[in-house]
N, C-alpha and C. Protein backbone atom coordinates (compact mmCIF):
# COMPACT_ATOMS: atom_id res chain seq x y z
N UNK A 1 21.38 35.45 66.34
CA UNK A 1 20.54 34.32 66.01
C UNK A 1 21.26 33.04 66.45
N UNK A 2 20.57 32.34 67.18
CA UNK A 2 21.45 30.97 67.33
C UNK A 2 20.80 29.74 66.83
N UNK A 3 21.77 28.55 66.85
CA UNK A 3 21.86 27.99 65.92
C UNK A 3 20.36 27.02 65.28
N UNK A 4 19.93 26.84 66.61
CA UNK A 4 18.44 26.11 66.56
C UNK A 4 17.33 27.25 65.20
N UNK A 5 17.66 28.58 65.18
CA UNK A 5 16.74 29.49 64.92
C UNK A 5 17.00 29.26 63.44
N UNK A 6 18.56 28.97 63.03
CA UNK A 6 19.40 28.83 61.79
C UNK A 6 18.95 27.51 60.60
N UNK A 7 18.89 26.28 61.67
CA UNK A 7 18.68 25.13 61.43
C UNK A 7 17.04 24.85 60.87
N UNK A 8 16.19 25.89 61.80
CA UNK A 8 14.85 25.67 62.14
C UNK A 8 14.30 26.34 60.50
N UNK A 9 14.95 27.48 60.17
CA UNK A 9 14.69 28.38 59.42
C UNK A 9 15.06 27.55 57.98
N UNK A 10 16.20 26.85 57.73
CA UNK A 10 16.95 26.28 56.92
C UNK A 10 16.51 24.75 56.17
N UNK A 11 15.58 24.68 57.46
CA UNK A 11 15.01 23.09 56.98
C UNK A 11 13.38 24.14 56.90
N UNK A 12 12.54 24.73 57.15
CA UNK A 12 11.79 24.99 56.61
C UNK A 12 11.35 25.63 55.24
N UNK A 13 12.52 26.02 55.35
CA UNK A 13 12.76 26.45 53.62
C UNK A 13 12.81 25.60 52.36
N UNK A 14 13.65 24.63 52.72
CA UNK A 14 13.81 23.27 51.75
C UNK A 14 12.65 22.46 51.83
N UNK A 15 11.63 22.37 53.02
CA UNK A 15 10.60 21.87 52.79
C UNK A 15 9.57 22.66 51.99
N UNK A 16 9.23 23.65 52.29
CA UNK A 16 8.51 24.85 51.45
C UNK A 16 9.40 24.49 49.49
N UNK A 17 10.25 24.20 49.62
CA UNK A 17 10.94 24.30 47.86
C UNK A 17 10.30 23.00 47.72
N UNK A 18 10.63 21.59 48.37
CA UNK A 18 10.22 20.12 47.90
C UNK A 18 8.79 20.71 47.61
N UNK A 19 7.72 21.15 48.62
CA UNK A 19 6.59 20.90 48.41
C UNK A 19 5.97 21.70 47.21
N UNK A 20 6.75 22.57 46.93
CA UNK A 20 6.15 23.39 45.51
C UNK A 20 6.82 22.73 44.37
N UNK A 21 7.84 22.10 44.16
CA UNK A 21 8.55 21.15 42.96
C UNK A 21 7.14 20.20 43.07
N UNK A 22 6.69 19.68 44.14
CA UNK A 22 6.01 18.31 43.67
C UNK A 22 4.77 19.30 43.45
N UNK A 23 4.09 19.94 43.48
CA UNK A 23 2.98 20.82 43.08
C UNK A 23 3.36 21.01 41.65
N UNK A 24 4.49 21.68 40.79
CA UNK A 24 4.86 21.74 40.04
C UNK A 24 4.97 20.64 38.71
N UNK A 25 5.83 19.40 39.50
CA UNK A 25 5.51 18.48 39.05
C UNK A 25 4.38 17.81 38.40
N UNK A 26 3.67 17.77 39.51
CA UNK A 26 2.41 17.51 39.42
C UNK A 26 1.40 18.03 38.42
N UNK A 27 1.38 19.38 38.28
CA UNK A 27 0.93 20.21 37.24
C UNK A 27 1.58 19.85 35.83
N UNK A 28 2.80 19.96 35.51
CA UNK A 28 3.55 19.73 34.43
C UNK A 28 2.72 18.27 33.99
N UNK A 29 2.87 17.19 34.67
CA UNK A 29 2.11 15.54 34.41
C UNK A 29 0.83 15.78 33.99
N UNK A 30 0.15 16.50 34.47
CA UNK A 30 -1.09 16.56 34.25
C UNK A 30 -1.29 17.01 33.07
N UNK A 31 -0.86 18.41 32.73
CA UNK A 31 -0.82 18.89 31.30
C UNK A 31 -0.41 18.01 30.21
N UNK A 32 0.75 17.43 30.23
CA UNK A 32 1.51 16.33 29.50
C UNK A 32 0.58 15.17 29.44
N UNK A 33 -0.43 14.60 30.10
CA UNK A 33 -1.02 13.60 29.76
C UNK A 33 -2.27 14.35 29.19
N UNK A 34 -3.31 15.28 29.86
CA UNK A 34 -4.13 16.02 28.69
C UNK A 34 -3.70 16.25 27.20
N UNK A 35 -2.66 16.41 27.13
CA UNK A 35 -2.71 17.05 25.45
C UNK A 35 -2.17 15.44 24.79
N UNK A 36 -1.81 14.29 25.63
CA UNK A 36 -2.12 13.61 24.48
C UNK A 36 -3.65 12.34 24.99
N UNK A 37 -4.14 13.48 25.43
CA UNK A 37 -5.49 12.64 25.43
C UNK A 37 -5.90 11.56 26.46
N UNK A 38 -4.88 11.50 27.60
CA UNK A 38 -5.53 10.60 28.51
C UNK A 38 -5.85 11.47 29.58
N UNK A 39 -6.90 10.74 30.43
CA UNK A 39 -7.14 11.30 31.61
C UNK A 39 -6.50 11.14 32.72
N UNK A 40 -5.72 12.18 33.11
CA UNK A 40 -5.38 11.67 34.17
C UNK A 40 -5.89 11.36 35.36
N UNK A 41 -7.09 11.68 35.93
CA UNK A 41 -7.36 11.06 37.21
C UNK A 41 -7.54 9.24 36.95
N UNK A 42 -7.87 8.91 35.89
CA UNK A 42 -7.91 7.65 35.04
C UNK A 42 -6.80 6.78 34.91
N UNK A 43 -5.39 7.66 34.46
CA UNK A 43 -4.40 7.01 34.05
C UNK A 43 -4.40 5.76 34.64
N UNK A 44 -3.75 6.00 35.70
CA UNK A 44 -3.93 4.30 36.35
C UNK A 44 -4.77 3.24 35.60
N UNK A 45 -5.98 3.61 35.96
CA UNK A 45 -6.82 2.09 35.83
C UNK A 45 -6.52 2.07 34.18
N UNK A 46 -6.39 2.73 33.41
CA UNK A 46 -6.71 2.80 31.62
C UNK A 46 -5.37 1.39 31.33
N UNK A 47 -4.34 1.90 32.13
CA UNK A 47 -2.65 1.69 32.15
C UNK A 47 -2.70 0.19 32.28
N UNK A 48 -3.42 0.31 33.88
CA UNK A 48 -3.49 -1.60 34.20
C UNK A 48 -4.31 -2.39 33.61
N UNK A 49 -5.02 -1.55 32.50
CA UNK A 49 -6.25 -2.56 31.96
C UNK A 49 -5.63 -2.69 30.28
N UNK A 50 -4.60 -2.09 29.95
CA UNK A 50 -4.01 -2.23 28.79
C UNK A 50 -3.06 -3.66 29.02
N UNK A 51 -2.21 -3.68 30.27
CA UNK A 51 -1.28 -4.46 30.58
C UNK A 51 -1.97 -5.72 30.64
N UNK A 52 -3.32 -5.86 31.71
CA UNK A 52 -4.34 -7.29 31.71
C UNK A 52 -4.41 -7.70 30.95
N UNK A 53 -4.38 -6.87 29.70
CA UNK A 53 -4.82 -7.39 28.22
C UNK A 53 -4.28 -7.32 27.08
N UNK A 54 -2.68 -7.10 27.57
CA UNK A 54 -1.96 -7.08 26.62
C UNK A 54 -1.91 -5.97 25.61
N UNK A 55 -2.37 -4.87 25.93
CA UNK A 55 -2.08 -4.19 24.97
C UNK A 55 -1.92 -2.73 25.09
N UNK A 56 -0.60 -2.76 26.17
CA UNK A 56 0.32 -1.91 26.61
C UNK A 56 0.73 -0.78 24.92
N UNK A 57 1.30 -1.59 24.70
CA UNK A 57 1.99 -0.80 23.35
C UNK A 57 1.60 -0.93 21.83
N UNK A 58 0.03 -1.52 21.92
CA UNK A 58 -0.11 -1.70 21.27
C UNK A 58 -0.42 -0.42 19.64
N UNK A 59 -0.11 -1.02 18.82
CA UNK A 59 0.09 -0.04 17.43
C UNK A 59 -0.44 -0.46 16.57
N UNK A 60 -0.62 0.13 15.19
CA UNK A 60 -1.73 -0.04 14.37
C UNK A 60 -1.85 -1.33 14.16
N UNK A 61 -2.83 -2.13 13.61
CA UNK A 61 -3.35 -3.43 13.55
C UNK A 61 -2.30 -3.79 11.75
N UNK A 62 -2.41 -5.25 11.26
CA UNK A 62 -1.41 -5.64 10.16
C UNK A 62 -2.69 -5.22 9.09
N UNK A 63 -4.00 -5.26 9.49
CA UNK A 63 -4.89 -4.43 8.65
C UNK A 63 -5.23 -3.39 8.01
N UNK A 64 -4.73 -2.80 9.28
CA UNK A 64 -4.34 -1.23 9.20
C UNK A 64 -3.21 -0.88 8.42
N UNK A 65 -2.05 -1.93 8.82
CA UNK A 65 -0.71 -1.31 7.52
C UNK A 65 -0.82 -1.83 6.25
N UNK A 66 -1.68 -2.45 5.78
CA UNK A 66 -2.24 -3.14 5.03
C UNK A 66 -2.57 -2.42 4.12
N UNK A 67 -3.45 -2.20 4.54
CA UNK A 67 -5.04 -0.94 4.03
C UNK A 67 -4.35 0.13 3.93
N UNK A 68 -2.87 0.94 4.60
CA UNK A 68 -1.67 1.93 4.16
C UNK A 68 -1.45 1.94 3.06
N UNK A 69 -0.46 0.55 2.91
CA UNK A 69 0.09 0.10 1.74
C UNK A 69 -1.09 0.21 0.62
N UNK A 70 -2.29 -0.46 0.05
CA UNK A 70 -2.79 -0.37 -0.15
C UNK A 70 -3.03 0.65 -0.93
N UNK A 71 -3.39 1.86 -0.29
CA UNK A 71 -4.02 2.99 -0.42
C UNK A 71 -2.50 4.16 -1.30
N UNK A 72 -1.38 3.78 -0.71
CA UNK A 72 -0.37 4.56 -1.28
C UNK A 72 -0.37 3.62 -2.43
N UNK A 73 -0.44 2.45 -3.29
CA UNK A 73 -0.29 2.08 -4.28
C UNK A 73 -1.42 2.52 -5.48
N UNK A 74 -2.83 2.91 -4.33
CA UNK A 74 -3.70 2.98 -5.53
C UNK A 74 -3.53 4.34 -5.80
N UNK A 75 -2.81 5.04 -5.11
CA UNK A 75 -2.86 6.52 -5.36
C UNK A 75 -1.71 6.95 -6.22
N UNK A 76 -0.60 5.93 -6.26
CA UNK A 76 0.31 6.47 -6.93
C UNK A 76 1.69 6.89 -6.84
N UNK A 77 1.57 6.41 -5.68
CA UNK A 77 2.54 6.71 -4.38
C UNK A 77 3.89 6.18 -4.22
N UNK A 78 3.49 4.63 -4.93
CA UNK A 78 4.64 3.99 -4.33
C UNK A 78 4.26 2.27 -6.06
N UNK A 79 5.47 2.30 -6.47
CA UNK A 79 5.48 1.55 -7.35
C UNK A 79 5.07 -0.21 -7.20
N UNK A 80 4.45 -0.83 -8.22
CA UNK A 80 4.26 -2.07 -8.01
C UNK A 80 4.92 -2.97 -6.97
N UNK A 81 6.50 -3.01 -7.11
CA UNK A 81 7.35 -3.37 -6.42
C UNK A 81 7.69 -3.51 -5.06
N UNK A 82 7.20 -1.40 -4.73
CA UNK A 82 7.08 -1.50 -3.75
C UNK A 82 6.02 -1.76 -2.88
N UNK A 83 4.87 -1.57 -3.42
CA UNK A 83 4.09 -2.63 -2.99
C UNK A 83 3.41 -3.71 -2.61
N UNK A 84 4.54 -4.48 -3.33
CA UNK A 84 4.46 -6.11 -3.14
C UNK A 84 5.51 -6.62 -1.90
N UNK A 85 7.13 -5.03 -1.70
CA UNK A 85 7.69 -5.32 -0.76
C UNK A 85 6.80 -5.29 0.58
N UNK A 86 6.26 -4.04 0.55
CA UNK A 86 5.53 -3.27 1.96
C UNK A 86 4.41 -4.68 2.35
N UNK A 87 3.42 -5.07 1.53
CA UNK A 87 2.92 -6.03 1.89
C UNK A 87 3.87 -7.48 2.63
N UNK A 88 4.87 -8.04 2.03
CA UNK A 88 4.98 -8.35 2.26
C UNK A 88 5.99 -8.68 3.82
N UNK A 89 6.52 -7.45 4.20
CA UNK A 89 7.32 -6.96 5.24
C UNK A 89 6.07 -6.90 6.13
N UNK A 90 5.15 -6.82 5.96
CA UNK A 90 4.38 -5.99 6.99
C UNK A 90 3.52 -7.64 7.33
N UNK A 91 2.97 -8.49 6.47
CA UNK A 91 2.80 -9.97 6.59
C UNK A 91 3.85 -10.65 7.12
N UNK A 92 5.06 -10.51 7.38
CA UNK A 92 6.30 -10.77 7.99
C UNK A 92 7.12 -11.87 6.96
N UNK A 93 7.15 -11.74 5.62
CA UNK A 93 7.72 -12.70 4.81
C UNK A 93 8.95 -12.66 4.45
């Protein structure tokens, strides 16, 4: 075998491995964004329309931890005290 046949054989191989890692890849992303609920043929635009509008990272509303607090005090959950802390940590005082 000479060396062209060696070389020829050697780089087609490593291309055949890249192109099934990114197939792979690719598959793995896809699954990983289905199970937590985005679409991926979507991702993109969902992504840049969070960022336009600020609300990349956005997390529960101060209403929402509010209405938490709230709800663990009327239940029993969490003592006067701490309820007056949680409110007020969460109002930023």
């Amino acid at each position: 075998m000479d060396s062209f046949s060696i070389y020829f054989t050697a780089i087609s191989v490593f291309i055949a491995l890249v192109f099934l890692f990114v197939i792979y890849a690719g598959v793995k992303n896809w699954r990983a964004m289905k199970a937590k609920g985005i679409n991926p043929i979507t991702a993109q635009a969902e992504i840049t329309a969070r960022m336009a509008t600020g609300k990349l990272f956005e997390g529960p509303s101060i209403e929402d931890k509010l209405r938490e607090i709230d709800d663990l005090h009327s239940r029993g959950l969490i003592s006067d005290d701490e309820h007056r802390e949680g409110r007020k940590r969460v109002l930023g005082g």
